[in-house]
N, C-alpha and C. Protein backbone atom coordinates (compact mmCIF):
# COMPACT_ATOMS: atom_id res chain seq x y z
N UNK A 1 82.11 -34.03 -168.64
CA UNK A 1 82.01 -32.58 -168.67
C UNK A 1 81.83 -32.12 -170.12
N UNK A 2 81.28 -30.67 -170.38
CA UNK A 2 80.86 -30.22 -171.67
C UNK A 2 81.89 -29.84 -172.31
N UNK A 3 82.58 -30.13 -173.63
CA UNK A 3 83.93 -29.45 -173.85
C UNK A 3 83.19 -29.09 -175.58
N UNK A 4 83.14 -27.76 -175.03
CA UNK A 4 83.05 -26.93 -176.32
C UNK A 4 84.24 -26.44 -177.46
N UNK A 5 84.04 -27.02 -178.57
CA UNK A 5 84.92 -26.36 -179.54
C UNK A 5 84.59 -26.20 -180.96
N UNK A 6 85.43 -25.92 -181.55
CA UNK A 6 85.63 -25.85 -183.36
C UNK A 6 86.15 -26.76 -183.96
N UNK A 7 85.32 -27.33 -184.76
CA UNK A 7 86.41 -27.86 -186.01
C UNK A 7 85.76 -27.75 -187.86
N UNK A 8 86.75 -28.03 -188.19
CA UNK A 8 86.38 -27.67 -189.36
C UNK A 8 85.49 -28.30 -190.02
N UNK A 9 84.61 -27.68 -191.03
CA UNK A 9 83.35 -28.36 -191.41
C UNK A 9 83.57 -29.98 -192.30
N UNK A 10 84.62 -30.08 -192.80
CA UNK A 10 85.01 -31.27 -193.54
C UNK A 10 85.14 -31.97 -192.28
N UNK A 11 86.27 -31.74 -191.12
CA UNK A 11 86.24 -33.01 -190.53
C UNK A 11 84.76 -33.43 -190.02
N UNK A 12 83.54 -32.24 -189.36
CA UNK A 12 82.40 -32.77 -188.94
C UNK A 12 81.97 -33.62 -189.89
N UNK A 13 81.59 -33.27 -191.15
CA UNK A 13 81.17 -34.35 -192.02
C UNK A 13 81.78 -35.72 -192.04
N UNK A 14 83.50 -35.82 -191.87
CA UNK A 14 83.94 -37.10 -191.79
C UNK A 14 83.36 -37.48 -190.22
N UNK A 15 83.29 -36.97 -189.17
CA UNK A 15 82.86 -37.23 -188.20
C UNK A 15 81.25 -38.27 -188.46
N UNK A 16 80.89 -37.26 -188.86
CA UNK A 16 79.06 -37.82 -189.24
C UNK A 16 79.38 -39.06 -190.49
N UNK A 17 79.69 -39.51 -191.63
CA UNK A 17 80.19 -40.44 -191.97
C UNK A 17 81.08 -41.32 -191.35
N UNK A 18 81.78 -41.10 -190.19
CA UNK A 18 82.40 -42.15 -188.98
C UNK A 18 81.04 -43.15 -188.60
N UNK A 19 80.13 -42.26 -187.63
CA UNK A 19 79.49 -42.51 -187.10
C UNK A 19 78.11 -43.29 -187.67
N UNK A 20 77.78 -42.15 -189.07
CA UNK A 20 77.00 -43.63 -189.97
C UNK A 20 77.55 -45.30 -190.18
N UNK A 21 78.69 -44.84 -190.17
CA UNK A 21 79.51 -46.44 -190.90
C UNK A 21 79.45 -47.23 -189.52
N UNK A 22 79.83 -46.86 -188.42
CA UNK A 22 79.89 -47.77 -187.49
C UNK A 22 78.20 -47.95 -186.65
N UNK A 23 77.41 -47.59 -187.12
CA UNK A 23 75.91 -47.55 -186.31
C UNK A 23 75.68 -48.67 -187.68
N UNK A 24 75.58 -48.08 -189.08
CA UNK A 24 74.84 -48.95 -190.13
C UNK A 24 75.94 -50.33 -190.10
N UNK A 25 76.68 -49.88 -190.96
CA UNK A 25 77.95 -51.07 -190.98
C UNK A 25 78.31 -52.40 -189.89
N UNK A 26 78.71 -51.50 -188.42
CA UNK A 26 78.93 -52.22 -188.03
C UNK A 26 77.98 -52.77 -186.74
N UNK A 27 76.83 -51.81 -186.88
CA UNK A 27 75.59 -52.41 -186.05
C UNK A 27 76.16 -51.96 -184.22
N UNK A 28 76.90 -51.00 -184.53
CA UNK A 28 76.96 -50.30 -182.96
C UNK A 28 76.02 -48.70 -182.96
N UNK A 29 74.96 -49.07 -182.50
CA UNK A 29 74.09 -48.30 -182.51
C UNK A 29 74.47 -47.31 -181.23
N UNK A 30 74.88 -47.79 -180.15
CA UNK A 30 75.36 -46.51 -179.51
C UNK A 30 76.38 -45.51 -179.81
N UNK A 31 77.18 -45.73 -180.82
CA UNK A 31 78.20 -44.87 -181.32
C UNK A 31 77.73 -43.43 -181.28
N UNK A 32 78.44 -42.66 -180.90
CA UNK A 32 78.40 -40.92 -180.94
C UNK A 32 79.60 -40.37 -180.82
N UNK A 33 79.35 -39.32 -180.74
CA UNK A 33 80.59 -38.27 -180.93
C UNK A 33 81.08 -38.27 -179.93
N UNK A 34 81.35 -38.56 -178.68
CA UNK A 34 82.06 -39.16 -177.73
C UNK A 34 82.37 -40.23 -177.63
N UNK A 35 82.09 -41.44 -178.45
CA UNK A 35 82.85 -42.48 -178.54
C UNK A 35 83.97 -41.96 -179.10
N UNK A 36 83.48 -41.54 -180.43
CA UNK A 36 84.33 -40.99 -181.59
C UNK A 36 86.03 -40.29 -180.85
N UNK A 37 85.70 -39.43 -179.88
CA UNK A 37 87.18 -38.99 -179.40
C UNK A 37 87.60 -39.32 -178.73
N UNK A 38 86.81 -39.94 -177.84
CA UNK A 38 87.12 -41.10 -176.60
C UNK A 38 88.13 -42.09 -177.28
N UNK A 39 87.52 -42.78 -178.03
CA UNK A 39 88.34 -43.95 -179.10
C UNK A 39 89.77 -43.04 -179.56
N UNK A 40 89.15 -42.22 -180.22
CA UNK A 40 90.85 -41.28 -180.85
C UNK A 40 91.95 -40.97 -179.73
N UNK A 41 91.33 -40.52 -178.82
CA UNK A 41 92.24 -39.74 -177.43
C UNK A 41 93.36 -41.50 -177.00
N UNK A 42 92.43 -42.59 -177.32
CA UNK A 42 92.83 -43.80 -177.25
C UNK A 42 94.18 -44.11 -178.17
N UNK A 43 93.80 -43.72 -178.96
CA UNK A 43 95.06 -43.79 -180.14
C UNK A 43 96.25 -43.14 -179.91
N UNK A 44 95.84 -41.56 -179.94
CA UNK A 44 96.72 -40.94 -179.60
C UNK A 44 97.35 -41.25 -178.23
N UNK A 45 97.13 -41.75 -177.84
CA UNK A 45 98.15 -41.74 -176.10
C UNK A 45 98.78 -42.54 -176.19
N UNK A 46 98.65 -43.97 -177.07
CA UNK A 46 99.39 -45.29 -177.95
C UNK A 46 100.58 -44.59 -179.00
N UNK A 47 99.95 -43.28 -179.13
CA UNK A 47 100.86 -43.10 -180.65
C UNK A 47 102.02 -41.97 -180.13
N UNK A 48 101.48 -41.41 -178.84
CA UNK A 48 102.67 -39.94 -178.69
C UNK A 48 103.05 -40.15 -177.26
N UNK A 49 103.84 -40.10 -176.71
CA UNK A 49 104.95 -40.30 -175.31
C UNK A 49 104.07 -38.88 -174.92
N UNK A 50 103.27 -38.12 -174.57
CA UNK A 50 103.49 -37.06 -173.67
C UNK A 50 103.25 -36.89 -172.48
N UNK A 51 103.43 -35.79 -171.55
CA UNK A 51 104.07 -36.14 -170.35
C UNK A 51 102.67 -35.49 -169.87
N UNK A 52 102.09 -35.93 -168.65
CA UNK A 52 100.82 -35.73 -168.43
C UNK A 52 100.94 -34.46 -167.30
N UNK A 53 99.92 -33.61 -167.25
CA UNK A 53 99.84 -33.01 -165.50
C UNK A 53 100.75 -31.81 -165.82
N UNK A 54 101.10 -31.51 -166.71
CA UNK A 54 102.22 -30.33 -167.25
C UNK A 54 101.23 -29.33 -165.86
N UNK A 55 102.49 -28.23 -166.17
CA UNK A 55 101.76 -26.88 -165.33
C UNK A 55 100.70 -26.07 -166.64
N UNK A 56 99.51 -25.98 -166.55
CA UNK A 56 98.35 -25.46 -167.53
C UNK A 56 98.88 -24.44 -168.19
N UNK A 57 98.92 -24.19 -169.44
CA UNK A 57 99.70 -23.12 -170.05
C UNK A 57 98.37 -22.67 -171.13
N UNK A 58 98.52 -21.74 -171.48
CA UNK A 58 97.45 -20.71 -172.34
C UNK A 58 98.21 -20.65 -173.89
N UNK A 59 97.14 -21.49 -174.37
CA UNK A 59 97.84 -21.02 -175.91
C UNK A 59 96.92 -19.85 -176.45
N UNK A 60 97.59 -19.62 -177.99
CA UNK A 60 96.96 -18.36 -178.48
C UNK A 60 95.88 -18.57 -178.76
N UNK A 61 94.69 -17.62 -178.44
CA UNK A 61 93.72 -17.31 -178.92
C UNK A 61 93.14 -17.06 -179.83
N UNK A 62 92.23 -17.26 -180.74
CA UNK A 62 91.35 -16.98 -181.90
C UNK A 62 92.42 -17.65 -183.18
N UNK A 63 91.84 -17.41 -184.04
CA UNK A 63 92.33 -17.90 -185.52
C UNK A 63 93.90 -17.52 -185.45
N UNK A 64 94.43 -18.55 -186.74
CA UNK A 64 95.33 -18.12 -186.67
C UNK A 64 96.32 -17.11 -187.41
N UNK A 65 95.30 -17.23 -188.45
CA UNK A 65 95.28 -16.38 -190.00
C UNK A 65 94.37 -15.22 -190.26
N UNK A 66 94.44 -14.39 -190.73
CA UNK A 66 93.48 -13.41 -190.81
C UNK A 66 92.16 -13.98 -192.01
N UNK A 67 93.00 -14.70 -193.29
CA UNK A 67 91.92 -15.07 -193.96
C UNK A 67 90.93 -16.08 -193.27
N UNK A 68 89.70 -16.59 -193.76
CA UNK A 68 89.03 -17.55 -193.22
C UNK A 68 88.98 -18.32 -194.31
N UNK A 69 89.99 -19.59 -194.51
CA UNK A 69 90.18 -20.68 -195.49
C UNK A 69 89.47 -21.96 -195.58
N UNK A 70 88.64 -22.12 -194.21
CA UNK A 70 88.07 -23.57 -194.40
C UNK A 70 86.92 -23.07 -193.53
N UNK A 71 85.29 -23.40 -194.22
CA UNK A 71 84.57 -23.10 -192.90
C UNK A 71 84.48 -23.96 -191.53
N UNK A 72 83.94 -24.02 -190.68
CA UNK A 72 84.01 -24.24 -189.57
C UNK A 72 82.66 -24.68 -188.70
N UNK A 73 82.78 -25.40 -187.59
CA UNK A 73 81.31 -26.26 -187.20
C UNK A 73 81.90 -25.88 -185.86
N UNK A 74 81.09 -25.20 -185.07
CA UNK A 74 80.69 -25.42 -183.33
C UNK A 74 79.90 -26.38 -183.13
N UNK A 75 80.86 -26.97 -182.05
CA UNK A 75 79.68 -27.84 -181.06
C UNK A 75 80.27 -28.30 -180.02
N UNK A 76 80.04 -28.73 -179.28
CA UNK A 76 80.07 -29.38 -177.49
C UNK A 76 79.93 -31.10 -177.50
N UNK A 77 80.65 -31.52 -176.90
CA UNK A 77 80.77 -33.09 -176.53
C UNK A 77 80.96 -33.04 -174.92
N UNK A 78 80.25 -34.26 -174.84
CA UNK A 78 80.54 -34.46 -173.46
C UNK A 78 81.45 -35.57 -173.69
N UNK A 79 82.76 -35.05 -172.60
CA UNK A 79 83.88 -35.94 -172.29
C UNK A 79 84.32 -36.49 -170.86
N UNK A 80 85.12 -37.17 -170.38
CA UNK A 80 85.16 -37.27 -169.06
C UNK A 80 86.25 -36.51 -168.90
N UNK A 81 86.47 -36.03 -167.60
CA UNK A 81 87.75 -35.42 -167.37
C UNK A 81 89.01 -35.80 -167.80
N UNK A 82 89.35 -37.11 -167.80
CA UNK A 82 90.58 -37.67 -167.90
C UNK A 82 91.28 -36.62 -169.78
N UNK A 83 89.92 -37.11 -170.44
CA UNK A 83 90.30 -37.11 -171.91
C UNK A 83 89.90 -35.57 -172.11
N UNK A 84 89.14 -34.44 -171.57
CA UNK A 84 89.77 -33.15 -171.74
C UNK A 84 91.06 -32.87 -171.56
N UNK A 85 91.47 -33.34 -169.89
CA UNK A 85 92.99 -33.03 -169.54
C UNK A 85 93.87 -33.72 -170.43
N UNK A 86 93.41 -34.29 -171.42
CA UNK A 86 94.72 -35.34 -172.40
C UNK A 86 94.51 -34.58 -173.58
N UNK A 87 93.49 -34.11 -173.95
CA UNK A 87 93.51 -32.93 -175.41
C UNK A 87 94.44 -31.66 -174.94
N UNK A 88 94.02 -30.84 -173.53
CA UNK A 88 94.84 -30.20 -172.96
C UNK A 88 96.31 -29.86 -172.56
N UNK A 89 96.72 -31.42 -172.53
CA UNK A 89 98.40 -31.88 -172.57
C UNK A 89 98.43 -31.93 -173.78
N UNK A 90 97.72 -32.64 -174.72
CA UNK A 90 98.23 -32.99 -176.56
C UNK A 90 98.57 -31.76 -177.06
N UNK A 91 97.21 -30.13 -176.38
CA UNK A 91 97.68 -28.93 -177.30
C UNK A 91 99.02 -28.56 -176.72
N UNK A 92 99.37 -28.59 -175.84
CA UNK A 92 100.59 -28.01 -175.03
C UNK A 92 101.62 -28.84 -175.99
N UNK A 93 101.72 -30.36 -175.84
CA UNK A 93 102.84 -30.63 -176.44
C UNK A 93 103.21 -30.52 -177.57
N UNK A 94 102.15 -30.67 -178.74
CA UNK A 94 102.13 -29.58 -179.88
C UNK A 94 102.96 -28.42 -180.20
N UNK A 95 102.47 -27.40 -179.06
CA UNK A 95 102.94 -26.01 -179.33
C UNK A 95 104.45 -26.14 -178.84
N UNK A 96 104.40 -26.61 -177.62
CA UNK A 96 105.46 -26.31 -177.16
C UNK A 96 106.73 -27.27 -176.61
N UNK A 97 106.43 -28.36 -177.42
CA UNK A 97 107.30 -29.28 -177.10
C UNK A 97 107.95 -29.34 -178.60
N UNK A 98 107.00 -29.77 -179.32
CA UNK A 98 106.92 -29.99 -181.02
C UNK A 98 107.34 -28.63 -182.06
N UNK A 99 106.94 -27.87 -180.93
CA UNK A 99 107.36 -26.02 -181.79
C UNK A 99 106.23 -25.46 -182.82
N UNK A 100 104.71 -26.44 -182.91
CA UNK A 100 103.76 -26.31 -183.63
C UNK A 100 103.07 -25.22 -183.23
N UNK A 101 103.38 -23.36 -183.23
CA UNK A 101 102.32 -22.89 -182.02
C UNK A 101 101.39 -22.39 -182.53
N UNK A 102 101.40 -22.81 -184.06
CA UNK A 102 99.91 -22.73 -184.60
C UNK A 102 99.26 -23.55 -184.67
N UNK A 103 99.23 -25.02 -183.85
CA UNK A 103 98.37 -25.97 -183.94
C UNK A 103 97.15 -25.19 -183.10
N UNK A 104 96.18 -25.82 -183.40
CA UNK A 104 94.36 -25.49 -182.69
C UNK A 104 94.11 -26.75 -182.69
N UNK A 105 92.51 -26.27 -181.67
CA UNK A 105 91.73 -27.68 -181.52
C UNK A 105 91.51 -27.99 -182.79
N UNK A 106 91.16 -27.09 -183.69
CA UNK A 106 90.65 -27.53 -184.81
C UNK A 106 91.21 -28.28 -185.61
N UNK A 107 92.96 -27.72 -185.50
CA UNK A 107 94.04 -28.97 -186.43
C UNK A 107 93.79 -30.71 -185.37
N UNK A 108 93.96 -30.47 -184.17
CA UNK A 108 93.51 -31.06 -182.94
C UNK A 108 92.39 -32.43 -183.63
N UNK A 109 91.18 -31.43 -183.81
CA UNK A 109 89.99 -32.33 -184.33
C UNK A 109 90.09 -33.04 -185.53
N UNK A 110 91.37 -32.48 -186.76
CA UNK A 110 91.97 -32.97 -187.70
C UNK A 110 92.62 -34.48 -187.74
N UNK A 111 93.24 -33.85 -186.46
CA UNK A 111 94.33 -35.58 -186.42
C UNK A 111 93.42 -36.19 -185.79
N UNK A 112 92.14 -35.89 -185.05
CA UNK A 112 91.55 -36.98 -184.41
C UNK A 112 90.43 -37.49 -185.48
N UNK A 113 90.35 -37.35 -186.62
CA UNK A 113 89.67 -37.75 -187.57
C UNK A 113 90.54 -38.40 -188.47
N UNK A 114 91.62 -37.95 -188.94
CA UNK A 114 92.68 -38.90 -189.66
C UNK A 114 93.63 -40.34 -188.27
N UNK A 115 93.05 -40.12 -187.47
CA UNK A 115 93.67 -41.45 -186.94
C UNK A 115 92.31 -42.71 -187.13
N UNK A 116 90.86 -41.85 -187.10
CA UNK A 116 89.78 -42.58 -186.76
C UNK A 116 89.70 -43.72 -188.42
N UNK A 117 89.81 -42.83 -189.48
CA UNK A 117 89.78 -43.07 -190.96
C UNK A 117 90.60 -44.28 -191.01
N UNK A 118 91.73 -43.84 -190.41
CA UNK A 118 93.06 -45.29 -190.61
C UNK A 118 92.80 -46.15 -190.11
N UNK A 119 91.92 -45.91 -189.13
CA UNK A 119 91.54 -47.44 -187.95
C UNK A 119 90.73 -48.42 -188.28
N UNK A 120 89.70 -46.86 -189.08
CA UNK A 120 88.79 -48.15 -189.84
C UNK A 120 88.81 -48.46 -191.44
N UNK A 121 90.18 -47.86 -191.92
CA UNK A 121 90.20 -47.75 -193.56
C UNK A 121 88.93 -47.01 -194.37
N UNK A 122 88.64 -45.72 -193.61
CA UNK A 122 87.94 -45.15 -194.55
C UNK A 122 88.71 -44.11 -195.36
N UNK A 123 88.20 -43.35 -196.36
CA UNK A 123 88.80 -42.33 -197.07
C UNK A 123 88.52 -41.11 -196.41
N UNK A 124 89.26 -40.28 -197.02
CA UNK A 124 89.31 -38.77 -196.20
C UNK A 124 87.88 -38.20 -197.45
């Protein structure tokens, strides 16, 4: 399915330097941006206990700050269901397990770029 979001323009760039390194480097030419979170969503479910199937809860809407401090990249991935509904539980447990209720997809797309970096020892 299409899962549209934000993240910040630094992580896209580490995103797009992910994806060079493992197409040139490591000669996986199918690599894309759905491997890319597919693989992360992988990590994270290894790295955090959370409890799946919660009752759907609505976090806050729009920014979280009035300033605009980091610019920002739209775009859409196609994911399978399983791993929307697991970003979906990750923001919930975030906000409301963790007490983070200013985490976003965008901090979201953060940690899923700093787990990808560590996996493969790249720099931020």
């Amino acid at each position: 399915m299409r899962y549209s979001s934000r993240m910040y323009e630094k992580d896209w760039d580490r995103l797009i330097n992910l994806r060079r390194y493992k197409v040139v480097e490591l000669g996986d030419r199918s690599y894309n941006n759905t491997s890319a979170i597919e693989e992360a969503v992988e990590i994270l479910q290894s790295k955090y206990d959370i409890p799946r199937g919660e009752t759907p809860t609505k976090l806050v809407s729009g920014r979280r700050g009035r300033e605009v401090k980091h610019k920002s990249k739209d775009t859409s991935i196609m994911l399978s269901k399983e791993t929307v509904d697991y970003i979906k539980d990750f923001l919930a447990y975030k906000a409301y397990v963790q007490g983070d209720i200013g985490y976003t997809r965008m901090k979201f797309f953060e940690e899923v770029m700093n787990v990808l970096e560590e996996k493969y020892n790249l720099s931020k």
